[in-house]
Protein backbone atom coordinates (compact mmCIF):
# COMPACT_ATOMS: atom_id res chain seq x y z
CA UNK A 1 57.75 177.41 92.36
CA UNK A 2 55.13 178.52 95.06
CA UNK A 3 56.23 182.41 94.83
CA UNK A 4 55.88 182.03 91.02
CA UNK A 5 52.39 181.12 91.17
CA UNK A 6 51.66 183.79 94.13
CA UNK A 7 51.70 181.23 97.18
CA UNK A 8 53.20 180.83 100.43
CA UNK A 9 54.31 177.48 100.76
CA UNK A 10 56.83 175.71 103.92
CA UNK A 11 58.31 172.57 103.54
CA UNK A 12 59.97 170.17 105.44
CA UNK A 13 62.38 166.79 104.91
CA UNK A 14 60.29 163.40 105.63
CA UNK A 15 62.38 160.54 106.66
CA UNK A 16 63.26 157.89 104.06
CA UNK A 17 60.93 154.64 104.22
CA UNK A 18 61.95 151.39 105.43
CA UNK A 19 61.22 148.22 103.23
CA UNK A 20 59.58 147.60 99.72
CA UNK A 21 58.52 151.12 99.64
CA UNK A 22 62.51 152.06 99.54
CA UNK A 23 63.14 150.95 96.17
CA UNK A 24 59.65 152.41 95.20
CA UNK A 25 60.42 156.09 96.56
CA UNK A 26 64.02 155.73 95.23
CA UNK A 27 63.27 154.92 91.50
CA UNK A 28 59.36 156.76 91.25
CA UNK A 29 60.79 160.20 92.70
CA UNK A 30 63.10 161.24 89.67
CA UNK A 31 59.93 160.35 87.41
CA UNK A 32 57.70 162.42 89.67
CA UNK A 33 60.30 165.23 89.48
CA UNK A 34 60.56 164.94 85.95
CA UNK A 35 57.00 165.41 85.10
CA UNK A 36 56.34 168.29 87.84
CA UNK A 37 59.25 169.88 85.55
CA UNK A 38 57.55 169.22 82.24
CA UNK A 39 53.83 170.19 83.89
CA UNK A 40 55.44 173.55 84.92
CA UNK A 41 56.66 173.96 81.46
CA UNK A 42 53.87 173.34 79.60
CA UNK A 43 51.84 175.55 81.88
CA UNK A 44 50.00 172.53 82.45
CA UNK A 45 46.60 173.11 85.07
CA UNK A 46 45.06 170.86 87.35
CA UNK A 47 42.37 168.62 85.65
CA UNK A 48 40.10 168.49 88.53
CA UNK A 49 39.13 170.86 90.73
CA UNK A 50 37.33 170.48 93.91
CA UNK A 51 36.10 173.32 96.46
CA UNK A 52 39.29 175.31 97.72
CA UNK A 53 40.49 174.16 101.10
CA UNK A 54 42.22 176.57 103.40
CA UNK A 55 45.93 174.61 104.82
CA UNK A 56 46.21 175.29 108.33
CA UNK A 57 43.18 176.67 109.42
CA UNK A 58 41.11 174.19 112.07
CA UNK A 59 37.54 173.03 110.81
CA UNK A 60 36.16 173.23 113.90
CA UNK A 61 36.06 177.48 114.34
């Protein structure tokens, strides 16, 4: 999806959660997935956007 839209993007595999937020992670992620899929289809666009922020780069320099 990142290459598609012309970004370079790295990922990486969090550890599950422990507890009540389980059974929250476990049933909200296929609904989250689901919409990214139908946002992507539609061509949907972000609704609100702020200043770009550069990932990575300290704020300090």
């Amino acid at each position: 999806m990142a290459r598609q839209r012309g970004l370079e993007a790295i990922g990486h595999s969090a550890s599950n959660p422990l507890g009540e937020f389980s059974s929250n992670t476990r049933f909200g992620e296929p609904l989250v997935c689901g919409q990214m899929a139908l946002d992507l289809l539609l061509n949907k666009q972000p609704k609100y956007l702020g200043a770009p922020i550069r990932i990575g780069i300290d704020p300090i320099q």
